[in-house]
C-alpha atoms as a PDB file:
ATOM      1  CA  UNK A   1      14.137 -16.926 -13.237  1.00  0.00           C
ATOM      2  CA  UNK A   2      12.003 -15.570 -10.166  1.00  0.00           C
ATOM      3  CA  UNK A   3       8.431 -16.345 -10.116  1.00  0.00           C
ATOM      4  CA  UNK A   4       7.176 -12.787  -9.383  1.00  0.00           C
ATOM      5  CA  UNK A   5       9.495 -12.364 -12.986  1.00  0.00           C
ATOM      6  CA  UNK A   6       7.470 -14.749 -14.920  1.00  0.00           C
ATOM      7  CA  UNK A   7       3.722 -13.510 -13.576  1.00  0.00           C
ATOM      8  CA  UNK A   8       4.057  -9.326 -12.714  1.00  0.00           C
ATOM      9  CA  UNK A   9       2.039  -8.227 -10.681  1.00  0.00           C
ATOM     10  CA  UNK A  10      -0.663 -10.432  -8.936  1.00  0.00           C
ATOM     11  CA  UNK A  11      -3.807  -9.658  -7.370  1.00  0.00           C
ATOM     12  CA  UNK A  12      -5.020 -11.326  -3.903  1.00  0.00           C
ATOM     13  CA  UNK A  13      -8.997 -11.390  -4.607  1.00  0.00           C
ATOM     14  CA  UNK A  14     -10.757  -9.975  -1.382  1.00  0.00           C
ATOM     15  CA  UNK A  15     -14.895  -9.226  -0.571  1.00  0.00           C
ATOM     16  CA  UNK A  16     -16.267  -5.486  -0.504  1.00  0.00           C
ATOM     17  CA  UNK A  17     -16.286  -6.131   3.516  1.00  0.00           C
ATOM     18  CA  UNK A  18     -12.770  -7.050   3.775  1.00  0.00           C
ATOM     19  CA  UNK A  19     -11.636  -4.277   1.449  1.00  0.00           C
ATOM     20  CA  UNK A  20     -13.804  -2.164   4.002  1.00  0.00           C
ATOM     21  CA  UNK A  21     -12.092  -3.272   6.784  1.00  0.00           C
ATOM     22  CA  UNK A  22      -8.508  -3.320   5.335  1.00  0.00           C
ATOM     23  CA  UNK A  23      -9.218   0.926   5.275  1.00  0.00           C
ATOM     24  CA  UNK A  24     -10.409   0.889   8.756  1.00  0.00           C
ATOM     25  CA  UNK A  25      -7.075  -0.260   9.597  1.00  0.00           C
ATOM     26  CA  UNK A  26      -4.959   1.138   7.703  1.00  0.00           C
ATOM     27  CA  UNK A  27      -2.854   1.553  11.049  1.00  0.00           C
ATOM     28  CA  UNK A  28      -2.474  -0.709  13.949  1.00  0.00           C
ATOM     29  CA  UNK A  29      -5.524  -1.532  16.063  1.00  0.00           C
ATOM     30  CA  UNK A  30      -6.604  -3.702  19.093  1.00  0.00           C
ATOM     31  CA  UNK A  31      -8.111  -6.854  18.016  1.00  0.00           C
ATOM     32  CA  UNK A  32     -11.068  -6.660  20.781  1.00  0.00           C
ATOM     33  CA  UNK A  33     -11.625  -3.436  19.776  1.00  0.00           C
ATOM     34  CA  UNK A  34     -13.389  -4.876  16.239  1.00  0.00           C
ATOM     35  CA  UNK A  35     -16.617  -6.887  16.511  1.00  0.00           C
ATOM     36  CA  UNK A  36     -16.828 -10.332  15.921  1.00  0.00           C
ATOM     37  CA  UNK A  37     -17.698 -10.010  12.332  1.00  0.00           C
ATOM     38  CA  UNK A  38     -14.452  -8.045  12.306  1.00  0.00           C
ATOM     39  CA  UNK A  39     -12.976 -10.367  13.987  1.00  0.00           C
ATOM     40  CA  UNK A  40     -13.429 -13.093  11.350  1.00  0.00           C
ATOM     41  CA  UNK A  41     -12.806 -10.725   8.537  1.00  0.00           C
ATOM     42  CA  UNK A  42      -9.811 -10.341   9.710  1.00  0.00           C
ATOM     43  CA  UNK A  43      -8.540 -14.021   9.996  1.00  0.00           C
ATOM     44  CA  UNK A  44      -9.939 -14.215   6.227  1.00  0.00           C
ATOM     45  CA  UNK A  45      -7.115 -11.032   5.926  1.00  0.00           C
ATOM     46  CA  UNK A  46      -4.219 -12.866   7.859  1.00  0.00           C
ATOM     47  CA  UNK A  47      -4.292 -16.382   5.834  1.00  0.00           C
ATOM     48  CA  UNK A  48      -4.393 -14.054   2.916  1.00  0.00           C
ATOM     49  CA  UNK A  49      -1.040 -12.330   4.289  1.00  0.00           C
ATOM     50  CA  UNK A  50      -2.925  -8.737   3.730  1.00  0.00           C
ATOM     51  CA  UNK A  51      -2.236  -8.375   7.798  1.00  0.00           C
ATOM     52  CA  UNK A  52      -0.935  -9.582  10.479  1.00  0.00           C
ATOM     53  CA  UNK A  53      -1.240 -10.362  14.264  1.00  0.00           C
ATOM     54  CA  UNK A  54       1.205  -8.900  16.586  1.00  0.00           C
ATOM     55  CA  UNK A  55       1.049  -9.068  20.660  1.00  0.00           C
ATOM     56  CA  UNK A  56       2.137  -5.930  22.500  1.00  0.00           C
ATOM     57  CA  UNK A  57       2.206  -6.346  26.528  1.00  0.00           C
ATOM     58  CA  UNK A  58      -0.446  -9.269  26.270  1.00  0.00           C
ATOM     59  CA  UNK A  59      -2.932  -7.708  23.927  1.00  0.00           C
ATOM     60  CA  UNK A  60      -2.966  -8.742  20.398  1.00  0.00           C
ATOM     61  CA  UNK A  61      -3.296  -5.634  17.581  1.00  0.00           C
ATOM     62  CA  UNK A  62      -3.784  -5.923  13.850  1.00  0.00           C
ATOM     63  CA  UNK A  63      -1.240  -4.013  11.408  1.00  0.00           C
ATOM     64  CA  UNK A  64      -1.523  -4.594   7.918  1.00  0.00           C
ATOM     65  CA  UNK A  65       1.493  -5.740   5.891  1.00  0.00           C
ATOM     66  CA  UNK A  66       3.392  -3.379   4.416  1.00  0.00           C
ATOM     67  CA  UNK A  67       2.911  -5.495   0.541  1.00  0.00           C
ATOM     68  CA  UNK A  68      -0.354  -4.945  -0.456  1.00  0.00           C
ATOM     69  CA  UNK A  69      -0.848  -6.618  -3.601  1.00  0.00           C
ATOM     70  CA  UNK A  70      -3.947  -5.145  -4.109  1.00  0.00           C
END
């Protein structure tokens, strides 16, 4: 038996600011185009596997994972 079988669905908890954030960039977007806030918000996002980092001809964008479990 699968684990995602024995719990559903599953909810990762995350703050009014990330949520915020998470709809900013709902497509890909240049990390040093956020602020540093940002920034941090959104390595709270990537150990929380809601996005991830990519590099693209030595600059490094944000694109959010395609499972949301929100």
């Amino acid at each position: 038996m699968k684990l995602n079988d024995l719990i559903g669905n599953f909810f990762i908890q995350t703050t009014n600011e990330e949520d915020a954030l998470l709809e900013k960039i709902s497509n890909a977007c240049f990390l040093y185009g956020l602020t540093e806030r940002e920034g941090q918000l959104v390595e709270n996002l990537v150990r929380k596997s809601l996005v991830k980092k990519v590099k693209v001809n030595g600059n490094v964008m944000v694109v959010p994972n395609e499972h949301n479990f929100k």
